[in-house]
Protein backbone atom coordinates (compact mmCIF):
# COMPACT_ATOMS: atom_id res chain seq x y z
CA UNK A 1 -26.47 -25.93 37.06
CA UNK A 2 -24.85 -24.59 40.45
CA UNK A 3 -21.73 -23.37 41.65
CA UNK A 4 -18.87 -26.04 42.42
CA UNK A 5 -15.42 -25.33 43.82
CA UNK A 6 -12.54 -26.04 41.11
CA UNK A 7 -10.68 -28.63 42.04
CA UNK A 8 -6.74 -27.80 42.29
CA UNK A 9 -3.69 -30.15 40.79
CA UNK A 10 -0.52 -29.44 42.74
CA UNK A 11 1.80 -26.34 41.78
CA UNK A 12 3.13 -26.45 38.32
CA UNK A 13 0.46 -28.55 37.17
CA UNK A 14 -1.64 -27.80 33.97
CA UNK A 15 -5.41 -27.07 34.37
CA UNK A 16 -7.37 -30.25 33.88
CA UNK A 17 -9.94 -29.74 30.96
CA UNK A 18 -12.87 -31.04 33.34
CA UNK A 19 -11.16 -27.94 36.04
CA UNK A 20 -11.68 -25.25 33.29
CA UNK A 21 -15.01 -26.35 32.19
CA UNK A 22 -16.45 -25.93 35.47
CA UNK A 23 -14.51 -22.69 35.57
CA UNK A 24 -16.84 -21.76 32.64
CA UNK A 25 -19.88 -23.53 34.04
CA UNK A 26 -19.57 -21.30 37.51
CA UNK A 27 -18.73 -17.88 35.14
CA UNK A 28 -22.01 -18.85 33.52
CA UNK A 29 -23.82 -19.58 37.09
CA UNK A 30 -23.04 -16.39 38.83
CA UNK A 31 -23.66 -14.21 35.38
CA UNK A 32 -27.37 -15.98 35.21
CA UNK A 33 -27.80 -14.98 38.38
CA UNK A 34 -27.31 -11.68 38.09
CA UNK A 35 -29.57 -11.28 34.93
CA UNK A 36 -31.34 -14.23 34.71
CA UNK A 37 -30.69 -16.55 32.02
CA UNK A 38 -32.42 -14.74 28.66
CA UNK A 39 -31.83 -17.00 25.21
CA UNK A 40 -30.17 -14.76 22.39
CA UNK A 41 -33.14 -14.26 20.19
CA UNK A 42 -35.13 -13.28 22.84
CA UNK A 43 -32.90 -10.43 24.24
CA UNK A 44 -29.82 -9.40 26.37
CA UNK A 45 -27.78 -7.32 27.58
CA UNK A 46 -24.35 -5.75 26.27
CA UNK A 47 -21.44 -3.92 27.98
CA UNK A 48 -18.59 -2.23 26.84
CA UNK A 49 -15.98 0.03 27.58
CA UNK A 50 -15.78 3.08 24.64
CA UNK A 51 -13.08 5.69 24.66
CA UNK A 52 -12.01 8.15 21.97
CA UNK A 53 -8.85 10.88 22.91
CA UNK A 54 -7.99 13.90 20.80
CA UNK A 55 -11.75 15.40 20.15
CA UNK A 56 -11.45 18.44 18.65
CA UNK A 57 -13.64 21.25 20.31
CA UNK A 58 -16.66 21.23 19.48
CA UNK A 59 -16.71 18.72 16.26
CA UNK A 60 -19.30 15.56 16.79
CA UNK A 61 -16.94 13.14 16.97
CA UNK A 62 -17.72 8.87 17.03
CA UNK A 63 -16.88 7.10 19.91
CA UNK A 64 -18.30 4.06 19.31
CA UNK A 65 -20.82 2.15 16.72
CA UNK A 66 -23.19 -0.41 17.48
CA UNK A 67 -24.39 -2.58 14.57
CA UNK A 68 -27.20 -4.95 13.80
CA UNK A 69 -27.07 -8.03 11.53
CA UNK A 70 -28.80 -7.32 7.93
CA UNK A 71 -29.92 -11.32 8.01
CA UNK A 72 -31.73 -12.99 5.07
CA UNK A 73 -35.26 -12.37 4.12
CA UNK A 74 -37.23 -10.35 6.48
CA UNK A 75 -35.43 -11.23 9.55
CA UNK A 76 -33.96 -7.87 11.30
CA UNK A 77 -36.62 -6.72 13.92
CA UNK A 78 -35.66 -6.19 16.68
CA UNK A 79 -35.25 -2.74 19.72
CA UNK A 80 -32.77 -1.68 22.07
CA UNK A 81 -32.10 0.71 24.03
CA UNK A 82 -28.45 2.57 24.76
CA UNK A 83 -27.59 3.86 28.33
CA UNK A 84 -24.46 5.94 28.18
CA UNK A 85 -22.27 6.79 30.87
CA UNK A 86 -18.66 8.58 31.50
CA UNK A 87 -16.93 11.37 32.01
CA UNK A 88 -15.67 13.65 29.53
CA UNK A 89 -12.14 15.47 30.12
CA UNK A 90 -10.42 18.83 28.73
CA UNK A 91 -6.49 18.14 29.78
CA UNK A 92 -5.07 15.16 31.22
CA UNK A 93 -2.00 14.12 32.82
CA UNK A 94 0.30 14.19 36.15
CA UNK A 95 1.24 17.68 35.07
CA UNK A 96 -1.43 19.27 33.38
CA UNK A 97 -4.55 21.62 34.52
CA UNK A 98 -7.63 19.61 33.79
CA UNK A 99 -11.27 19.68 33.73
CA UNK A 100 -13.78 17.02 33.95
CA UNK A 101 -17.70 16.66 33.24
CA UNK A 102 -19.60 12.86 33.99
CA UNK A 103 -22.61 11.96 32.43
CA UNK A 104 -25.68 9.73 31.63
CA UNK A 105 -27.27 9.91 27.78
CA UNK A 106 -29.97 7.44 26.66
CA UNK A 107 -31.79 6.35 23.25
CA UNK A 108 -32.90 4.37 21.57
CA UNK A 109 -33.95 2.35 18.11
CA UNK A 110 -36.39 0.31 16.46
CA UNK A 111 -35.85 -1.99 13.29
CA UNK A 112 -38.90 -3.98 11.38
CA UNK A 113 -38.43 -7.27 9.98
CA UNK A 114 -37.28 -5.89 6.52
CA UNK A 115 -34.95 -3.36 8.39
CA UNK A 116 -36.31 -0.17 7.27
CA UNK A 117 -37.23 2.41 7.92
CA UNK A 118 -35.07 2.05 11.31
CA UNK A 119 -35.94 4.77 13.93
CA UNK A 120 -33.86 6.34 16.83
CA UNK A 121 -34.84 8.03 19.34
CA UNK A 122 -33.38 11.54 20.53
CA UNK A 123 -30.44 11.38 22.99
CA UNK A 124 -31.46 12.83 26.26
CA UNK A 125 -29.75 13.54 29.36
CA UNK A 126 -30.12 11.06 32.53
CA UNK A 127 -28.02 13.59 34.55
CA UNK A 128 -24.86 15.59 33.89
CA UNK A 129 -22.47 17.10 36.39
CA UNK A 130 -21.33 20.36 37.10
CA UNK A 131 -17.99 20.82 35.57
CA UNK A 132 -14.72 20.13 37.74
CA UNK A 133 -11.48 22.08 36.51
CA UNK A 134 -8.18 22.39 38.69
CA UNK A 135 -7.76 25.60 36.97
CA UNK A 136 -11.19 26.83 35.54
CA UNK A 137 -9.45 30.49 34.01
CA UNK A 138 -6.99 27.65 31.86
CA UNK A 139 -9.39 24.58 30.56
CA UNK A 140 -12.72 23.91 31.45
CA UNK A 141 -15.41 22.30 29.49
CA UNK A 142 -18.67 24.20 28.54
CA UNK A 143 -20.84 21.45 27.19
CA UNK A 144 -20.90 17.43 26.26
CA UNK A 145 -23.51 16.60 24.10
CA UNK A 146 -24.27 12.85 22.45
CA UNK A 147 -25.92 12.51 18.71
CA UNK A 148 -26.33 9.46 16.58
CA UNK A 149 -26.20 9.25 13.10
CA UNK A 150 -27.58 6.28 11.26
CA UNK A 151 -24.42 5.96 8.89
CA UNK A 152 -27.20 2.71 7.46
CA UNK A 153 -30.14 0.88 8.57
CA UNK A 154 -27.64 -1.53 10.57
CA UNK A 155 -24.71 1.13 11.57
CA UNK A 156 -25.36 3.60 14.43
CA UNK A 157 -22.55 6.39 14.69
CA UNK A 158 -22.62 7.65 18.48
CA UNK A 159 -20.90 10.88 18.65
CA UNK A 160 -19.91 13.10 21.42
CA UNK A 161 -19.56 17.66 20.97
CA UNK A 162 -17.36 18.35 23.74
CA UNK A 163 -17.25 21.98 24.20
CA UNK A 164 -13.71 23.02 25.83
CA UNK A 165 -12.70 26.52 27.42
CA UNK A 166 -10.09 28.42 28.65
CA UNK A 167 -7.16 29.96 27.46
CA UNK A 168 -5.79 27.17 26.64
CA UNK A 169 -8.09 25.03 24.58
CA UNK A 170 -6.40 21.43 23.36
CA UNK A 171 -8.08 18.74 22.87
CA UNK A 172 -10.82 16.20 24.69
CA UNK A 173 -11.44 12.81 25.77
CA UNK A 174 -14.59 10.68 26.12
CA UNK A 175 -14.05 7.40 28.47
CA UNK A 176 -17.20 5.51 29.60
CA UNK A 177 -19.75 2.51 29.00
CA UNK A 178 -22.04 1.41 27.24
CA UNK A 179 -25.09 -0.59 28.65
CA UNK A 180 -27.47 -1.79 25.65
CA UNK A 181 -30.15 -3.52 26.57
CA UNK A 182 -32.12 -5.34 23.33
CA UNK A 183 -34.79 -7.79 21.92
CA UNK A 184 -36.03 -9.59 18.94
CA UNK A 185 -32.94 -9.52 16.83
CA UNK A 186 -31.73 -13.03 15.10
CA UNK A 187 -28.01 -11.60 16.03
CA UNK A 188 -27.49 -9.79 18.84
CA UNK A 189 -25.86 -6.57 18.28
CA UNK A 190 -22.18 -5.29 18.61
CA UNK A 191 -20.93 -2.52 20.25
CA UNK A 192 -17.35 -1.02 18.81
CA UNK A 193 -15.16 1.84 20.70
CA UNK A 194 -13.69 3.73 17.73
CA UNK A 195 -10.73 4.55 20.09
């Protein structure tokens, strides 16, 4: 396969269908190119945007799930691995004082072919800013710290503990992406922002 111009009807005209399939034939070019071309059951790569508003201070809270396929017979091996990043916030809006930390959190899990026992890894840090506030003495953010709890052998609960300051403590946000990397699995897994 290679990259081919689209062809173009004149203004007004519909797409032709053989115009939109090499639309999706060049989409699938340039992404091979950028990660090579890896068949499902081998392994891949996932990304997606997660976001959760109104976190209560410090409550571990899910922003997002990411499931594996319980398939028939002994068919759900498989690893990956979870890379994290975002920023959490403490205030938001034109007219409010606000605070923001960014982050990078990593882990990850391995499944056997009958699905259990599944393990995780801990969550640890990649690197975590210094926290930013426009008014430190009003809302500021202490800590942000990621957990997962296996909720089953195939559901992963990623929460984030935002701890907010100041003497005005409301509520958080978590806004970021998720980069899983995996292999082995007959179904590749799904990532789900809970907000």
């Amino acid at each position: 396969m290679s990259f081919l111009a689209r062809s173009k009807d004149t203004a007004g005209t519909p797409g032709r269908a053989v115009d939109q399939q090499q639309s999706v034939d060049n989409e699938d070019f340039l992404f091979a190119g950028q990660i090579g071309v890896v068949p499902a059951t081998t392994g891949g790569v996932i990304r997606q945007f997660v976001r959760k508003t109104a976190i209560a201070d410090n409550v571990a809270t899910e922003v997002f799930t990411i499931t594996t396929t319980d398939e028939s017979g002994s068919n759900d091996g498989g690893s990956y691995f979870a890379v994290i990043e975002g920023m959490a916030t403490h205030g938001s809006g034109p007219t409010a004082d606000a605070a923001v930390m960014g982050g990078q959190y990593l882990f990850g899990r391995a499944l056997n072919g009958a699905g259990t026992p599944g393990t995780n890894s801990a969550v640890v840090e990649g690197a975590e800013t210094a926290v930013a506030a426009s008014t430190a003495a009003t809302k500021t953010i202490t800590t942000v710290t990621f957990t997962v709890v296996e909720t089953s052998e195939y559901i992963m609960s990623v929460r984030v503990t935002i701890d907010l300051a100041g003497t005005t403590v409301t509520t958080g946000t978590w806004h970021g992406m998720v980069t899983l990397y995996y292999m082995g699995f007959t179904t590749p897994p799904v990532v789900t922002s809970i907000g």
